[in-house]
N, C-alpha and C. Protein backbone atom coordinates (compact mmCIF):
# COMPACT_ATOMS: atom_id res chain seq x y z
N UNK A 1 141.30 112.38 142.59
CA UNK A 1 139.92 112.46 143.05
C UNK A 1 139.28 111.08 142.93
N UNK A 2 138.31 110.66 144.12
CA UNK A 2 137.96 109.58 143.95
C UNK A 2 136.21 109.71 143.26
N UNK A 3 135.73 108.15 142.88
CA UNK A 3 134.94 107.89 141.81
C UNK A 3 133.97 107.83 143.39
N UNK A 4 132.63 108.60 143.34
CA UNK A 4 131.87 107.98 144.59
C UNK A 4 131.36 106.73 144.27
N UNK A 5 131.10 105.85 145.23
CA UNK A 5 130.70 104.65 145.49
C UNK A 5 129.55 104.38 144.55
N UNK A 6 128.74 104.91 144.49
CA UNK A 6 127.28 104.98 143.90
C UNK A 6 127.20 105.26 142.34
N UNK A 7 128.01 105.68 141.61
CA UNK A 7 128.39 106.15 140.29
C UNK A 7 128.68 104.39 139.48
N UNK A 8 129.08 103.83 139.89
CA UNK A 8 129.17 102.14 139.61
C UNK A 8 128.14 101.79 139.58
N UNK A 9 127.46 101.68 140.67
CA UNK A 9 125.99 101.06 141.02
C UNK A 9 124.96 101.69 139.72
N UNK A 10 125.18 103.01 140.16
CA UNK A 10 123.55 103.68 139.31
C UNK A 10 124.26 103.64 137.72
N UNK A 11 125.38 103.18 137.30
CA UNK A 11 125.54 102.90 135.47
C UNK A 11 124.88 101.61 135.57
N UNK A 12 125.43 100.67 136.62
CA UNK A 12 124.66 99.23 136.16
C UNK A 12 123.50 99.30 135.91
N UNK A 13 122.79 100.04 137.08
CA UNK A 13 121.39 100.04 136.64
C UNK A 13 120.71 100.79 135.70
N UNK A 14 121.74 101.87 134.83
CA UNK A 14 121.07 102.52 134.11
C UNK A 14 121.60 101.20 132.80
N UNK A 15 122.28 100.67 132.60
CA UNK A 15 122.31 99.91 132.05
C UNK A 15 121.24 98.97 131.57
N UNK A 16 121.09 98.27 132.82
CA UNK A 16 120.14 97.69 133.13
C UNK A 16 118.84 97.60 132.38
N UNK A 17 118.65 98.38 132.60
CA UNK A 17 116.84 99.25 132.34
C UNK A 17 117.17 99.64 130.75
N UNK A 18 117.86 100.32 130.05
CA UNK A 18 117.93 100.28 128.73
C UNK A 18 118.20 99.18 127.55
N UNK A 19 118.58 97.96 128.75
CA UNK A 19 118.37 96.58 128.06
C UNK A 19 117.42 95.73 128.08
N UNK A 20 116.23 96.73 129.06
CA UNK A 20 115.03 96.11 129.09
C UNK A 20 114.04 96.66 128.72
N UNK A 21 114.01 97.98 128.67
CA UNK A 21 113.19 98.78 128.22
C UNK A 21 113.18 99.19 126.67
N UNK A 22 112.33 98.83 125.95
CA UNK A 22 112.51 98.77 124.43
C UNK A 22 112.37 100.03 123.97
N UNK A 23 113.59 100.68 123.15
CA UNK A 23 113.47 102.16 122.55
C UNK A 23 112.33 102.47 121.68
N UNK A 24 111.83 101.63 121.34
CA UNK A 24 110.91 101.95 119.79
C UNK A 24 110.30 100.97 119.73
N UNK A 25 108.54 101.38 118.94
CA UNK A 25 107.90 100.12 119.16
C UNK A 25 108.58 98.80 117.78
N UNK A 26 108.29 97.83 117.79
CA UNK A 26 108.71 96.92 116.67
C UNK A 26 107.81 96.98 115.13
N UNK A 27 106.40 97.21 115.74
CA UNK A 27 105.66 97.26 114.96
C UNK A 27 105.38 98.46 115.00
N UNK A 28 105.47 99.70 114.17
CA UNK A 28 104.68 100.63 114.55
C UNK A 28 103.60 101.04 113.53
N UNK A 29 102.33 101.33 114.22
CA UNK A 29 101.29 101.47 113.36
C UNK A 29 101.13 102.69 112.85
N UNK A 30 100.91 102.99 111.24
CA UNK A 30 100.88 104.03 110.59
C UNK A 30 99.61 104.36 110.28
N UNK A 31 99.76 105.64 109.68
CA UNK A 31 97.95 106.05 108.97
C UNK A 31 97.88 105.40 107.69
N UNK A 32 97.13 104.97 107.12
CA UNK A 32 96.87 104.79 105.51
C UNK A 32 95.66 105.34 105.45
N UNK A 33 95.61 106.19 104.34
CA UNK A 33 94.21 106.34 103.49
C UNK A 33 94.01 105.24 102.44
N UNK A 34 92.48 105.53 101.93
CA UNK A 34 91.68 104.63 101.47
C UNK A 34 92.79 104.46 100.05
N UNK A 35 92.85 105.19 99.39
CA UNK A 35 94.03 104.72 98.70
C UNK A 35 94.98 103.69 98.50
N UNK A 36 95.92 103.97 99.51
CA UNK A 36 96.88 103.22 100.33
C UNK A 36 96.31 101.90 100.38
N UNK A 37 95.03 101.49 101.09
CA UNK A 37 94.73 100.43 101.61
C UNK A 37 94.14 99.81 99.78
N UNK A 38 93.37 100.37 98.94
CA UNK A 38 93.33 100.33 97.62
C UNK A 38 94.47 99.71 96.40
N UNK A 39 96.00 100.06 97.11
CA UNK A 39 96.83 99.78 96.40
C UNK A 39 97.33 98.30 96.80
N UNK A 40 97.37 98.35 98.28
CA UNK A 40 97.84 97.12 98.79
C UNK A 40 96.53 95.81 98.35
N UNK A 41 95.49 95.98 98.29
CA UNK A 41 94.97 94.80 97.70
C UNK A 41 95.27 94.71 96.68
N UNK A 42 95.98 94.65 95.93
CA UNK A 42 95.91 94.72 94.74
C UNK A 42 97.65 93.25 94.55
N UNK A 43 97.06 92.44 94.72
CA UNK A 43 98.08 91.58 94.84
C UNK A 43 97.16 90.15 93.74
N UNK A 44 99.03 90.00 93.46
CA UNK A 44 98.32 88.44 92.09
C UNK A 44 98.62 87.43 92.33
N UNK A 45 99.93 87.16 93.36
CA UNK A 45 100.02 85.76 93.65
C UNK A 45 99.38 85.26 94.59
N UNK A 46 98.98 85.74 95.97
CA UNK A 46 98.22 85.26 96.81
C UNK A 46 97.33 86.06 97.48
N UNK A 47 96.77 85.49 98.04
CA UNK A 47 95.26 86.50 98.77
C UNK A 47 95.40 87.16 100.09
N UNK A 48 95.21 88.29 99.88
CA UNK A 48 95.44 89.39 101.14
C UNK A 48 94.64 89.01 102.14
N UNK A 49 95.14 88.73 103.26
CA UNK A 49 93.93 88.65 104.54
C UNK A 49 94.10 89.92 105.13
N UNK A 50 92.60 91.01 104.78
CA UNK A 50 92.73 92.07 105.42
C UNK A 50 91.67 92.23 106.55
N UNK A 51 92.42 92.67 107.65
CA UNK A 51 91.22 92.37 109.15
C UNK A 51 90.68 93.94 109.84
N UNK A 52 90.01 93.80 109.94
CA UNK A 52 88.99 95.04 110.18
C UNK A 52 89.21 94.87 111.62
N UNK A 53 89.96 95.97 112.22
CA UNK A 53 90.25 95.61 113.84
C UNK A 53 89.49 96.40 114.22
N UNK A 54 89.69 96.85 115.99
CA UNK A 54 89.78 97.71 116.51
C UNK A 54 90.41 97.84 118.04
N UNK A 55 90.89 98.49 118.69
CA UNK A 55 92.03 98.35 120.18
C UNK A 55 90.57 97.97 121.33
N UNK A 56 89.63 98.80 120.49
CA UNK A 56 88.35 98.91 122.37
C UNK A 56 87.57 97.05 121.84
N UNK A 57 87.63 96.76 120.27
CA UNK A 57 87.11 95.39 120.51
C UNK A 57 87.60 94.01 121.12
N UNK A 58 86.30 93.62 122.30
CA UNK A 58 87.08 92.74 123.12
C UNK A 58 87.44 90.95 122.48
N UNK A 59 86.31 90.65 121.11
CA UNK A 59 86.83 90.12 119.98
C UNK A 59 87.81 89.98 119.24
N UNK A 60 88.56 91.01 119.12
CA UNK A 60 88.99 91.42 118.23
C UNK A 60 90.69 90.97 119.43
N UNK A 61 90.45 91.26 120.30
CA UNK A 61 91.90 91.20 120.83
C UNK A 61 92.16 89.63 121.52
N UNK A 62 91.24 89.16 121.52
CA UNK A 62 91.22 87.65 121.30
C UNK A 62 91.40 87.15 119.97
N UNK A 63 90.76 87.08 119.13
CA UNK A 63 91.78 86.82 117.75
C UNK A 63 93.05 86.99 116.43
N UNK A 64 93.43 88.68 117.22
CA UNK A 64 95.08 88.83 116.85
C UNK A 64 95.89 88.29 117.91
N UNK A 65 95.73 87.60 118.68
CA UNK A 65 97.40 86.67 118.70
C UNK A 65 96.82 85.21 118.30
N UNK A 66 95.46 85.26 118.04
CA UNK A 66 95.57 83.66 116.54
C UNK A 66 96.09 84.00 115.65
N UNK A 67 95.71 85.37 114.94
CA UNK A 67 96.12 85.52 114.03
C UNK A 67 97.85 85.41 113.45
N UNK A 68 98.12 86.43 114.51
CA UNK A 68 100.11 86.58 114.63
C UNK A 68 100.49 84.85 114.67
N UNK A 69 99.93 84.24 115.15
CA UNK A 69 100.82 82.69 114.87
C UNK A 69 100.59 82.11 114.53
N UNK A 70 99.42 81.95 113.56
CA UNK A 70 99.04 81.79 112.01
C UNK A 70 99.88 82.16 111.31
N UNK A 71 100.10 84.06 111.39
CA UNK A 71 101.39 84.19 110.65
C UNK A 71 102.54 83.99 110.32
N UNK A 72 102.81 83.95 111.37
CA UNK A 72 104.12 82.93 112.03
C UNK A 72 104.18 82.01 111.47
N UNK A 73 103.41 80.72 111.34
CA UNK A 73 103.45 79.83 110.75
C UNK A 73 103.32 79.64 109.07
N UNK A 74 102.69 80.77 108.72
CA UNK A 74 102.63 80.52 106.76
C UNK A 74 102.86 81.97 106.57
N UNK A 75 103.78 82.99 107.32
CA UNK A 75 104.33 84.14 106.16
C UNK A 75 105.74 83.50 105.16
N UNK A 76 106.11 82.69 105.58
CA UNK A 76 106.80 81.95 104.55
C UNK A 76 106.70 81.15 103.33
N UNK A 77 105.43 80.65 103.59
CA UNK A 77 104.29 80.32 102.31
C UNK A 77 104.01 81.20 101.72
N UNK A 78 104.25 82.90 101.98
CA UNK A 78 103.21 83.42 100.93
C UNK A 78 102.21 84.38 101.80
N UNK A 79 101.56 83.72 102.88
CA UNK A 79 100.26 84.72 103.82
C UNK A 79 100.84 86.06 103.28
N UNK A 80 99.94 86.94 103.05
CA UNK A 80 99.88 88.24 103.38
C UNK A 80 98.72 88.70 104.31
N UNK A 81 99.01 88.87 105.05
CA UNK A 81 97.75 89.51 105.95
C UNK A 81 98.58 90.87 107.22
N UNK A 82 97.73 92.00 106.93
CA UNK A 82 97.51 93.18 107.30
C UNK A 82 96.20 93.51 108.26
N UNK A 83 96.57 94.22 109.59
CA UNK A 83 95.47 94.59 110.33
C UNK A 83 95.11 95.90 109.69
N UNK A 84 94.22 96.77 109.82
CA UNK A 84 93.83 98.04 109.62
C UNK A 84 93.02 98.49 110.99
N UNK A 85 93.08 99.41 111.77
CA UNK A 85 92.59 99.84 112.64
C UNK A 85 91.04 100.89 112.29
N UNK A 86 90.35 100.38 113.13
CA UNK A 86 88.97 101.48 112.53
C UNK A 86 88.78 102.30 114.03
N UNK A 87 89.76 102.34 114.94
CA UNK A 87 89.39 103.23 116.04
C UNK A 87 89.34 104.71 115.53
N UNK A 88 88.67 105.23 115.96
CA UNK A 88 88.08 106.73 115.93
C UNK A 88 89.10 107.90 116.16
N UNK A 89 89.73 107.39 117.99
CA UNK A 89 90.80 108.04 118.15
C UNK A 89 92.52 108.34 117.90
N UNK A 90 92.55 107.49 116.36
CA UNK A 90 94.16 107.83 116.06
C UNK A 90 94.81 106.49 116.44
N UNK A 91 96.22 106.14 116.08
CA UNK A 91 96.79 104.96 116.31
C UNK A 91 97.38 104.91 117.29
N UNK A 92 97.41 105.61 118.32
CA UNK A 92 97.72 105.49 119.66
C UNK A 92 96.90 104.36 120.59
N UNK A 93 95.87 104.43 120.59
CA UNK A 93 95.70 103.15 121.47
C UNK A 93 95.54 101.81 120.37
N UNK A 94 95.90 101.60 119.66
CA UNK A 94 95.93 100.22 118.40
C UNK A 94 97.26 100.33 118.56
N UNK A 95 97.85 101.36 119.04
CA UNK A 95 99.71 100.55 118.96
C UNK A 95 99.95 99.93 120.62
N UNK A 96 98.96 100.64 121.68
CA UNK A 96 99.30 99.89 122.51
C UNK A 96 98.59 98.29 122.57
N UNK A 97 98.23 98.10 122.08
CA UNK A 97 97.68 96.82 121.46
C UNK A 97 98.81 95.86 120.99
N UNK A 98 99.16 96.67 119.68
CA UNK A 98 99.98 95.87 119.04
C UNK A 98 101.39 95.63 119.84
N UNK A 99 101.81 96.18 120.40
CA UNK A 99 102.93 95.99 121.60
C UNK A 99 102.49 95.10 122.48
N UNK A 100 101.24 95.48 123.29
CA UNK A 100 100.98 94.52 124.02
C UNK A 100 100.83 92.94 123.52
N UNK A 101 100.35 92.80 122.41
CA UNK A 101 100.38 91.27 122.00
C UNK A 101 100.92 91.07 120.90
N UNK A 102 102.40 91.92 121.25
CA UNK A 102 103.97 91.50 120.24
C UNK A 102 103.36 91.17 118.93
N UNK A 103 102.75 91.65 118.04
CA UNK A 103 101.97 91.20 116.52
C UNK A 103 103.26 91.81 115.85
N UNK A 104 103.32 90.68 115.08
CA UNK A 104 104.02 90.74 113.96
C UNK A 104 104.23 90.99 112.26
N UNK A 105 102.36 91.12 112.25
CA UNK A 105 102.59 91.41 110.86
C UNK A 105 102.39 92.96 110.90
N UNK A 106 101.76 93.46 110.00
CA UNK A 106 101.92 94.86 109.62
C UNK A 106 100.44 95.65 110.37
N UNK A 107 100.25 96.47 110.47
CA UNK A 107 99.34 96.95 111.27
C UNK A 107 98.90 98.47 111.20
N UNK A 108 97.98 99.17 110.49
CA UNK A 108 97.58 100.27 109.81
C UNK A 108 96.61 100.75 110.01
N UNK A 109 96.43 102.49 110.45
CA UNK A 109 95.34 102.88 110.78
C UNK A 109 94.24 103.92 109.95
N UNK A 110 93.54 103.23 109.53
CA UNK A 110 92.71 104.40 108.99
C UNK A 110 91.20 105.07 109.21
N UNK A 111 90.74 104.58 110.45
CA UNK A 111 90.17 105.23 111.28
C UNK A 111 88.87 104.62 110.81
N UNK A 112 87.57 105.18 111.24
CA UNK A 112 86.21 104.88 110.51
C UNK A 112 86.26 105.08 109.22
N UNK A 113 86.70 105.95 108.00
CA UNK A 113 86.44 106.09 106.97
C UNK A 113 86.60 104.73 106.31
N UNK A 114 87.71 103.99 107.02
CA UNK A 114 87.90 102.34 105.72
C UNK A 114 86.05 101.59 106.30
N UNK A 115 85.58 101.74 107.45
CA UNK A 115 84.29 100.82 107.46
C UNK A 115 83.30 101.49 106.50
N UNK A 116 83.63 102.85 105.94
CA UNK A 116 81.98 103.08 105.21
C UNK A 116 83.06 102.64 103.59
N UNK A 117 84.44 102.67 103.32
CA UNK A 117 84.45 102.57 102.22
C UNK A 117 84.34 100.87 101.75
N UNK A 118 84.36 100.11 102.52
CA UNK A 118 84.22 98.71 102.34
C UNK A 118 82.94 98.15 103.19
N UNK A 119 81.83 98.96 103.30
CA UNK A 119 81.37 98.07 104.35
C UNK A 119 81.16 97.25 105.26
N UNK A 120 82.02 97.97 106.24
CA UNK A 120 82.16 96.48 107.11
C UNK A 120 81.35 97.35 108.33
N UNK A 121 80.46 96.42 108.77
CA UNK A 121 79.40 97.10 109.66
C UNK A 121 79.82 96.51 111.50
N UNK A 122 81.12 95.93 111.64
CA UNK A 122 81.34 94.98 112.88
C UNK A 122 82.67 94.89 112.97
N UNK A 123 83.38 94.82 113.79
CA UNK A 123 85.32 93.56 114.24
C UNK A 123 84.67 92.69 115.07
N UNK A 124 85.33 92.11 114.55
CA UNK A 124 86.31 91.89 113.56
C UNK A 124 85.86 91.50 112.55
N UNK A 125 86.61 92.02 111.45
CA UNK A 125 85.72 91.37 110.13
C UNK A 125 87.42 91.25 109.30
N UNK A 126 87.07 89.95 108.35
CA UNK A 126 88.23 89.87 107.75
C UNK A 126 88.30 89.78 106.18
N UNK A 127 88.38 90.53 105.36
CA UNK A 127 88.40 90.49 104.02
C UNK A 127 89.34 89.93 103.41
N UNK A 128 89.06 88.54 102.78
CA UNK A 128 89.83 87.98 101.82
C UNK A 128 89.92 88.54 100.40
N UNK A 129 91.14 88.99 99.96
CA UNK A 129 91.32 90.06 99.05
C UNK A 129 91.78 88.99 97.79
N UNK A 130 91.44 89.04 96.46
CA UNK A 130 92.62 88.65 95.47
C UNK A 130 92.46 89.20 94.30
N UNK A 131 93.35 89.73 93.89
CA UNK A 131 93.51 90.75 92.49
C UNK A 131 92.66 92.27 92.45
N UNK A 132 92.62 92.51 94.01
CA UNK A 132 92.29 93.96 94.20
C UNK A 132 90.33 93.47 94.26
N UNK A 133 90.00 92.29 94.49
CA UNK A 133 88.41 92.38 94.61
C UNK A 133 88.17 91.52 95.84
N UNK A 134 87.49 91.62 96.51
CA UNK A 134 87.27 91.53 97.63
C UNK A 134 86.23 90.25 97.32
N UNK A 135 86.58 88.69 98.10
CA UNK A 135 86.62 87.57 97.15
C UNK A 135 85.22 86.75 98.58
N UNK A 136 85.55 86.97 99.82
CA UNK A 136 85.15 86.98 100.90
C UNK A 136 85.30 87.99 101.97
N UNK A 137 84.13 88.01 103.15
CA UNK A 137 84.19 88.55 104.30
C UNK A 137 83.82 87.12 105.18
N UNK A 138 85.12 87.31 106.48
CA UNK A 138 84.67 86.61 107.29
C UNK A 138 84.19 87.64 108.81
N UNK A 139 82.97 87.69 109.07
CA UNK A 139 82.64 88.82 110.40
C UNK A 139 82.02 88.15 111.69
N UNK A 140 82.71 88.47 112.33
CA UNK A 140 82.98 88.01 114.01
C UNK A 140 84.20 87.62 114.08
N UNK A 141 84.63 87.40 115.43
CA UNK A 141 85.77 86.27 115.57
C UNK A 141 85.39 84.67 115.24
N UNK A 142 86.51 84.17 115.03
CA UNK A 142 86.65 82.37 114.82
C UNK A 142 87.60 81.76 115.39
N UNK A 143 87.42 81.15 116.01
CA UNK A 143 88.61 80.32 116.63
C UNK A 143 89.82 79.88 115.56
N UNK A 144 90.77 79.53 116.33
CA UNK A 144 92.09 79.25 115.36
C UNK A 144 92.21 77.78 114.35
N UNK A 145 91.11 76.83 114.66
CA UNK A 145 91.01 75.56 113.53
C UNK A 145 90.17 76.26 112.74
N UNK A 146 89.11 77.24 112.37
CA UNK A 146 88.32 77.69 111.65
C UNK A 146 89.34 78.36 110.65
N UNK A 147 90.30 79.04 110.87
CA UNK A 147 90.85 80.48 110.56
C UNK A 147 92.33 79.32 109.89
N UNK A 148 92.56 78.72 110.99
CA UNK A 148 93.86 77.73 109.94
C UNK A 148 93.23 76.94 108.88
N UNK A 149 92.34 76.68 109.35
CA UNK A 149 91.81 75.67 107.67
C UNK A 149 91.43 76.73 106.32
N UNK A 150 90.85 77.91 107.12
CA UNK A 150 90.58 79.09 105.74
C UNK A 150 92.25 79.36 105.19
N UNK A 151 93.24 79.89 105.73
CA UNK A 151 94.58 80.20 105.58
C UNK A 151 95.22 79.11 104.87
N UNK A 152 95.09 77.76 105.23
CA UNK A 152 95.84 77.04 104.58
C UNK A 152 95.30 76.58 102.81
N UNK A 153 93.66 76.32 103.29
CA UNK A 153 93.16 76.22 101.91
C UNK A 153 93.62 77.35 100.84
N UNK A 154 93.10 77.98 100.98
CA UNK A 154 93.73 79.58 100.29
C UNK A 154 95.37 79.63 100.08
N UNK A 155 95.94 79.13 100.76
CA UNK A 155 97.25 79.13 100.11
C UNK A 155 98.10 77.84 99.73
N UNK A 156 96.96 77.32 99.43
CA UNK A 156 97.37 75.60 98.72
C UNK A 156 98.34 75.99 97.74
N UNK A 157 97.45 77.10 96.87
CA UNK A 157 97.75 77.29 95.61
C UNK A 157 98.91 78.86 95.44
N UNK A 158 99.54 79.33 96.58
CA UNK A 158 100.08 80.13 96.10
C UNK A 158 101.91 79.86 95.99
N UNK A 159 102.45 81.02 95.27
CA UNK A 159 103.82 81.08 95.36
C UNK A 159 104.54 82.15 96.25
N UNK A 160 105.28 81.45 96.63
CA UNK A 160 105.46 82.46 97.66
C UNK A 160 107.17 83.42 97.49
């Protein structure tokens, strides 16, 4: 019995398409409760940059891919920095976000409840964390010489 003609063709292309089409996201964004987000500040060698996102802020998606290559550049130093999502509706549209602008650090959703437990009244807002106390807020966006000179000062002094 012969192989039809088309059985060649349509593997390549199913091929194809599963070498382009990514099974799973890279980053995928989880829930944390206030807890959760409670435990993770809680760091002694260097200072948590924690960022008060959101997917609908149009701020906010202008300064995570400064952020991601910031990271890029000093998670080897030491950076720790974590997004937290404050969208309303669940981590479904904050993961199409985070796919869409390939972010690389870690990325966590805990909805409105993290803005009334930290006050953050705006996104982007970015809490500089160290030893679990909340040391600075930076709120609005900042361009990327503002945000590299905060990142680098701050980790003059850490070990990484």
């Amino acid at each position: 019995m012969k192989t039809p003609r088309f059985v060649p063709i349509l593997t390549a292309i199913i091929i194809v398409f599963i070498s382009v089409v990514p099974t799973f996201a890279q980053n995928k964004v989880e829930p944390i409760d206030i807890e959760g987000v409670n435990k993770m500040m809680i760091v002694q060698d260097c200072p948590l940059f924690l960022v008060a996102t959101a997917a609908w802020c149009g701020p906010c998606r202008q300064e995570l891919p400064i952020l991601n290559k910031l990271y890029a550049k000093y998670k080897e130093h030491g950076l720790k920095l974590v997004a937290i999502s404050l969208d309303a509706d669940g981590p479904a549209g904050m993961q199409r976000l985070v796919d869409a602008l390939d972010l690389k650090f870690p990325v966590y959703w805990a909805g409105e409840r993290m803005a009334s437990a930290y006050n953050i009244f705006g996104v982007p807002t970015i809490l500089i964390v160290r030893e679990g106390k909340v040391q600075e807020r930076i709120i609005g966006k900042r361009d990327e010489n503002f945000l590299e000179r905060k990142i680098s000062s701050l980790m003059s002094n850490c070990k990484p």
